[in-house]
C-alpha atoms as a PDB file:
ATOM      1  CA  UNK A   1     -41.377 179.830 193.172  1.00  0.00           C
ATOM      2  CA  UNK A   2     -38.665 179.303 195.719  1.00  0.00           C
ATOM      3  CA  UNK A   3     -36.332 181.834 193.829  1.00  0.00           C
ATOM      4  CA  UNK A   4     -39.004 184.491 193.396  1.00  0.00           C
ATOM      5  CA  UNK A   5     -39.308 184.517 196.672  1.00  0.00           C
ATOM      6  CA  UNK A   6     -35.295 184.655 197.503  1.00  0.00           C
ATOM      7  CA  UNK A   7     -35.440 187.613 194.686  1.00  0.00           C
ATOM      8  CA  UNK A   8     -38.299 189.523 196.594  1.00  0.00           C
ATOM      9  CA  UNK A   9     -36.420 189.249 200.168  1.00  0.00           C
ATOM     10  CA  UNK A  10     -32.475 189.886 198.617  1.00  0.00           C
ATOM     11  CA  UNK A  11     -33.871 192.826 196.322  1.00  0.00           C
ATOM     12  CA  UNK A  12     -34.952 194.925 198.961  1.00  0.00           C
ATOM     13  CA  UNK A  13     -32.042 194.484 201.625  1.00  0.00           C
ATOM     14  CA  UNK A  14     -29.794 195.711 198.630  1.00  0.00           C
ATOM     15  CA  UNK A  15     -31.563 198.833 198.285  1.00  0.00           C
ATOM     16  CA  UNK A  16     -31.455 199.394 202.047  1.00  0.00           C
ATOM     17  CA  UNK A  17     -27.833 198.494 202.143  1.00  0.00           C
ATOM     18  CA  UNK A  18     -27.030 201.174 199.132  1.00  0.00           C
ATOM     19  CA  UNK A  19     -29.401 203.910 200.914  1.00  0.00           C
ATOM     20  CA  UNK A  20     -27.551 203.152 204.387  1.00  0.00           C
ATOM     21  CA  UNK A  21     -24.393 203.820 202.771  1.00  0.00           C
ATOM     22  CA  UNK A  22     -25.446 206.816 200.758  1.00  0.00           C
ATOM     23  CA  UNK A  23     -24.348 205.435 197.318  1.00  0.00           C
ATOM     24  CA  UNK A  24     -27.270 207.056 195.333  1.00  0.00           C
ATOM     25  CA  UNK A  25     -25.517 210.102 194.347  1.00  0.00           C
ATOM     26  CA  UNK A  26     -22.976 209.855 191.553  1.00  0.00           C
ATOM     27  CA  UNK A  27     -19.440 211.083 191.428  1.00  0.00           C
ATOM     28  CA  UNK A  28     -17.754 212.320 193.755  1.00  0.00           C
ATOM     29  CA  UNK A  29     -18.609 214.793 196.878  1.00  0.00           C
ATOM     30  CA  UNK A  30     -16.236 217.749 197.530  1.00  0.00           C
ATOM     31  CA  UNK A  31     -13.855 216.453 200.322  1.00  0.00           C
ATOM     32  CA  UNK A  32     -10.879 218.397 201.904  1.00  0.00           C
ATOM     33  CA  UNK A  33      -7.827 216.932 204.151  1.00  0.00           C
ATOM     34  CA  UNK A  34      -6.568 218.932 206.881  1.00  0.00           C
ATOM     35  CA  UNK A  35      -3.832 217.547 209.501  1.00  0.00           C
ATOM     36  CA  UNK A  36      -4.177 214.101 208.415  1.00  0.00           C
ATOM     37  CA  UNK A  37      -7.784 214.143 208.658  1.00  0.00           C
ATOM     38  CA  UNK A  38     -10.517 214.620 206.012  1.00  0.00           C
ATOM     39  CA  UNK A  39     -13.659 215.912 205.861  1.00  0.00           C
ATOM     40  CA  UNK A  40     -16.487 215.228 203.179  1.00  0.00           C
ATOM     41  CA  UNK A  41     -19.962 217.089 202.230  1.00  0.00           C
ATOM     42  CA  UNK A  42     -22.607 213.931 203.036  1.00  0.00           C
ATOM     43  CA  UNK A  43     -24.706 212.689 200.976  1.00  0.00           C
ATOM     44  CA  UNK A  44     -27.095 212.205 203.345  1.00  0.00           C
ATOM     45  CA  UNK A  45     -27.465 214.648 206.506  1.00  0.00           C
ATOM     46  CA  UNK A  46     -28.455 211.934 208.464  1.00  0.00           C
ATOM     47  CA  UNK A  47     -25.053 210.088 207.919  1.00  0.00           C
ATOM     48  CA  UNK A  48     -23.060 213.495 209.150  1.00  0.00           C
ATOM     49  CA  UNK A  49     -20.762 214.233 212.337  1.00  0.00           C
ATOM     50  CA  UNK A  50     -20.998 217.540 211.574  1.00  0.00           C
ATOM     51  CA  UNK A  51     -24.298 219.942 210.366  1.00  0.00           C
ATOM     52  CA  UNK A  52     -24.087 223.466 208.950  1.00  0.00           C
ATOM     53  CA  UNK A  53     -25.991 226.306 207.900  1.00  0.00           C
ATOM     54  CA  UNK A  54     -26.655 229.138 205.865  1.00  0.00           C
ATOM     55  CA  UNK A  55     -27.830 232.309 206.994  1.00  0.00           C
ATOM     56  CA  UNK A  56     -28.953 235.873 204.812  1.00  0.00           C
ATOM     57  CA  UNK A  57     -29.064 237.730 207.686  1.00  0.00           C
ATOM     58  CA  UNK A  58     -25.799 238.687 209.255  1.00  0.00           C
ATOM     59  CA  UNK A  59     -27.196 239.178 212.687  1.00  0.00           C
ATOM     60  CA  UNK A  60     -27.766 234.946 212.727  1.00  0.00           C
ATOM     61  CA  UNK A  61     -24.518 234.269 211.617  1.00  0.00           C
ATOM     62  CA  UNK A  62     -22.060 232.380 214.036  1.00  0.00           C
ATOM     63  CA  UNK A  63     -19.389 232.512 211.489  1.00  0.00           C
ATOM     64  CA  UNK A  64     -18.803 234.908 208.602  1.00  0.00           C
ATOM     65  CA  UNK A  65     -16.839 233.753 205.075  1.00  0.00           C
ATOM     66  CA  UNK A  66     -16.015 235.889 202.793  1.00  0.00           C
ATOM     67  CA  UNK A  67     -15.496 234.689 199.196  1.00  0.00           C
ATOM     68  CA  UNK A  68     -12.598 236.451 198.231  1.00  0.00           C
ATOM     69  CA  UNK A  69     -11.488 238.242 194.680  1.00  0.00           C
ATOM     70  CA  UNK A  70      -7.839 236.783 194.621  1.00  0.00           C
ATOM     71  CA  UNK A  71      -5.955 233.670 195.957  1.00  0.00           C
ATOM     72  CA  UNK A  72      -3.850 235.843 197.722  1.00  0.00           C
ATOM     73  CA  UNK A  73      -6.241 237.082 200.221  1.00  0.00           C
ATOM     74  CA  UNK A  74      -7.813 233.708 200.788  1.00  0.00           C
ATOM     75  CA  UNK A  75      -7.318 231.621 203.849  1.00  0.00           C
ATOM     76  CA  UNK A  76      -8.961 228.681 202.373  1.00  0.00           C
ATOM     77  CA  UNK A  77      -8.492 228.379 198.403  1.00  0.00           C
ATOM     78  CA  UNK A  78      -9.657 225.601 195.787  1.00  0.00           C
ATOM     79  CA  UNK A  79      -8.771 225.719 192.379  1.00  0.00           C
ATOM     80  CA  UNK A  80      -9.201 222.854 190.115  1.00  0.00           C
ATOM     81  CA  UNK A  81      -9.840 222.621 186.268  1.00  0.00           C
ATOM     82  CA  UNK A  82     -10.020 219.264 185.481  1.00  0.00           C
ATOM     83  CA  UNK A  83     -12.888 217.187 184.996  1.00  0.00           C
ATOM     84  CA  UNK A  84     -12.769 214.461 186.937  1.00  0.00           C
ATOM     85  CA  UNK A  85     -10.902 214.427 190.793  1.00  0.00           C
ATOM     86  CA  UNK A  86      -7.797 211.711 191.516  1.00  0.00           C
ATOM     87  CA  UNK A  87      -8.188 208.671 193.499  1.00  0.00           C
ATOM     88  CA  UNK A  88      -7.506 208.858 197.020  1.00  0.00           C
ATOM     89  CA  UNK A  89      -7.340 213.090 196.786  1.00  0.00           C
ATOM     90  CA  UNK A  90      -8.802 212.385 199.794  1.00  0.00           C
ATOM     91  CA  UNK A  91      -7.660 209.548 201.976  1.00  0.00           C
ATOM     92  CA  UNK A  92      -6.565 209.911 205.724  1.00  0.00           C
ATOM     93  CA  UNK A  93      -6.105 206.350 207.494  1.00  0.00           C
ATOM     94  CA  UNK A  94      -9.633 206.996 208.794  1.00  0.00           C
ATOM     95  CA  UNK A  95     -12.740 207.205 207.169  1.00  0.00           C
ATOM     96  CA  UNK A  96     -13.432 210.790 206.231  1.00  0.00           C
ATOM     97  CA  UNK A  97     -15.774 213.292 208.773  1.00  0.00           C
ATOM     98  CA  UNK A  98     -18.930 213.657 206.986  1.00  0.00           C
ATOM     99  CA  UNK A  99     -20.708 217.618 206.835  1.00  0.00           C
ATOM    100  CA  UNK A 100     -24.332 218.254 206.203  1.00  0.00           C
ATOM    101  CA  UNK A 101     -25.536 221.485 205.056  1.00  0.00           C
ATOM    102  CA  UNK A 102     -28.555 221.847 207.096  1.00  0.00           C
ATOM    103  CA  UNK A 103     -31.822 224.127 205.903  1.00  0.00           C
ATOM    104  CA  UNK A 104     -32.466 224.703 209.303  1.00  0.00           C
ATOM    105  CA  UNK A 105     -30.076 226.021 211.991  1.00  0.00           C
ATOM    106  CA  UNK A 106     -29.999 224.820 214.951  1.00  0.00           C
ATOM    107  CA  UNK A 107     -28.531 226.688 217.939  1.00  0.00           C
ATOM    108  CA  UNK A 108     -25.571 224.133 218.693  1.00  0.00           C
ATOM    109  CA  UNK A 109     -24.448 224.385 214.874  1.00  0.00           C
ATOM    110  CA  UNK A 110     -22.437 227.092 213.085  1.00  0.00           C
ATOM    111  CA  UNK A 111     -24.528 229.036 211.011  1.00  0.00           C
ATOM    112  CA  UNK A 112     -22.616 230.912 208.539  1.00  0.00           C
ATOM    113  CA  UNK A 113     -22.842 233.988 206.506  1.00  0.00           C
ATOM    114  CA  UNK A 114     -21.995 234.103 203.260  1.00  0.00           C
ATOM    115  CA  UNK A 115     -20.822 236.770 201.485  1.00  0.00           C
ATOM    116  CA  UNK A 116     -18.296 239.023 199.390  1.00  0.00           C
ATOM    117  CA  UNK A 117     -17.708 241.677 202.035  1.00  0.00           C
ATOM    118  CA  UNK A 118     -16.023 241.602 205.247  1.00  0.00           C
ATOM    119  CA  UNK A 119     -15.535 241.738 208.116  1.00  0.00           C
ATOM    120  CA  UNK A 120     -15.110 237.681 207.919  1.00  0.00           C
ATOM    121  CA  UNK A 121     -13.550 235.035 210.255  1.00  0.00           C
ATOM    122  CA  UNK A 122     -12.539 233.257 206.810  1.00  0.00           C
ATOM    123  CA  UNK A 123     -12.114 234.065 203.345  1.00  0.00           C
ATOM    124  CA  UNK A 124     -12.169 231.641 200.581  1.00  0.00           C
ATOM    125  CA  UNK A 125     -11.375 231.971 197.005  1.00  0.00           C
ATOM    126  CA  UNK A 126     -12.792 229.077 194.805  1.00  0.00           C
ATOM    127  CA  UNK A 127     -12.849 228.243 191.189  1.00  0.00           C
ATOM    128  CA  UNK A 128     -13.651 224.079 190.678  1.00  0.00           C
ATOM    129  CA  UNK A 129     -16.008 222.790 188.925  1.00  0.00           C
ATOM    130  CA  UNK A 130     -16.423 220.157 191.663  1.00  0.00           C
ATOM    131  CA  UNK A 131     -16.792 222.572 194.764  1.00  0.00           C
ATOM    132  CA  UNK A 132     -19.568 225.224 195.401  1.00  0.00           C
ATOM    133  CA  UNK A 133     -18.581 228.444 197.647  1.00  0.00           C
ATOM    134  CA  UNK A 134     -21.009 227.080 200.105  1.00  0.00           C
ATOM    135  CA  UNK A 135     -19.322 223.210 199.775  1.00  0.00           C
ATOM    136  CA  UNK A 136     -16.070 225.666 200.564  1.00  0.00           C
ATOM    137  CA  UNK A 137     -17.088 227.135 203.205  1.00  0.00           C
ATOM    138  CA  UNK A 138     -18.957 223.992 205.109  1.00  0.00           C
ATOM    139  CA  UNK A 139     -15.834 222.405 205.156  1.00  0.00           C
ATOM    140  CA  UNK A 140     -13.822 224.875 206.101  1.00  0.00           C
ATOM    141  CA  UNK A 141     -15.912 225.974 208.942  1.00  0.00           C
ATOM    142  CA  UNK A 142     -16.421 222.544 210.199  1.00  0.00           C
ATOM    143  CA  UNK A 143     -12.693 221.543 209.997  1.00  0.00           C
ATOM    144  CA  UNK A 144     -11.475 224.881 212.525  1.00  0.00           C
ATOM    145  CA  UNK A 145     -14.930 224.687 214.566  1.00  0.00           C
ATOM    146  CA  UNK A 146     -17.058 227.749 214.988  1.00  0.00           C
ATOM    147  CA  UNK A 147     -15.754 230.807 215.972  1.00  0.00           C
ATOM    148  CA  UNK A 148     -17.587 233.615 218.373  1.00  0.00           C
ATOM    149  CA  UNK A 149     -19.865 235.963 216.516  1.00  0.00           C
ATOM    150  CA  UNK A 150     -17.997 238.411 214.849  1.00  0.00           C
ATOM    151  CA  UNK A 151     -18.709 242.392 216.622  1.00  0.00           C
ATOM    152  CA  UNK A 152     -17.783 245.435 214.692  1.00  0.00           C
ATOM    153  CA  UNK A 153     -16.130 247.847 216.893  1.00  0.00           C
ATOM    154  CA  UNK A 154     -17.408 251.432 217.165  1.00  0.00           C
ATOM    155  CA  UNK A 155     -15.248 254.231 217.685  1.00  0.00           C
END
């Protein structure tokens, strides 16, 4: 009876521990390293430093990324064709910055348009099979901080 009951209290704390940590979700999350530092999509948006989100409407939009057509005209590209990622891709000698993509913007938090035409703060060109254009563009956005709205000039 005794180790039932050692069972019932250790079983539970586990779970906790693994949901604290975020280890529910398998394989790895895209992660980028900029300056030494890196940055990871969370897991969990309650473990994150740092929220995003995504906007249709171009008048919301704090930031603007384009997805570029070529490499070339990127500022941010990730190309990868393998199937699984190497170990420590990643590593800084701190524990990565997490990102959460939020589904609701809040007014202290980048929100970011999306799209394939300009004008754009940052353009992105991505082909991996392990990072989304919106994974892309989270990070990016959240490692160089948001930028003012961008205005079209009228002449």
């Amino acid at each position: 009876m005794l180790r039932f009951k050692v069972l019932a209290s250790v079983v539970p704390l586990a779970v906790v521990a693994l949901f604290a940590r975020g280890e529910f979700s398998t394989g790895p999350r895209p992660c980028i390293e900029i300056a030494g530092a890196s940055l990871q999509i969370a897991a969990l948006s309650w473990q994150a430093e740092r929220h995003v989100s995504f906007t249709s409407d171009p008048g919301r939009a704090t930031v603007r990324v384009q997805i570029s057509d070529s490499a070339e005209a990127a500022d941010f590209t990730v190309i990868d064709d393998i199937d699984s990622t190497e170990p420590g891709a990643c590593e800084s000698h701190s524990p990565p910055q997490l990102v959460a993509i939020s589904s609701s913007p809040s007014p202290s938090e980048p929100v970011i348009y999306l799209s394939t035409e300009g004008p754009a703060d940052y353009r992105i060109f991505v082909r991996s099979k392990s990072f989304s254009a919106r994974d892309a563009a989270a990070l990016i956005v959240s490692a160089r901080g948001a930028q003012p709205r961008v205005v079209a000039a009228s002449l």
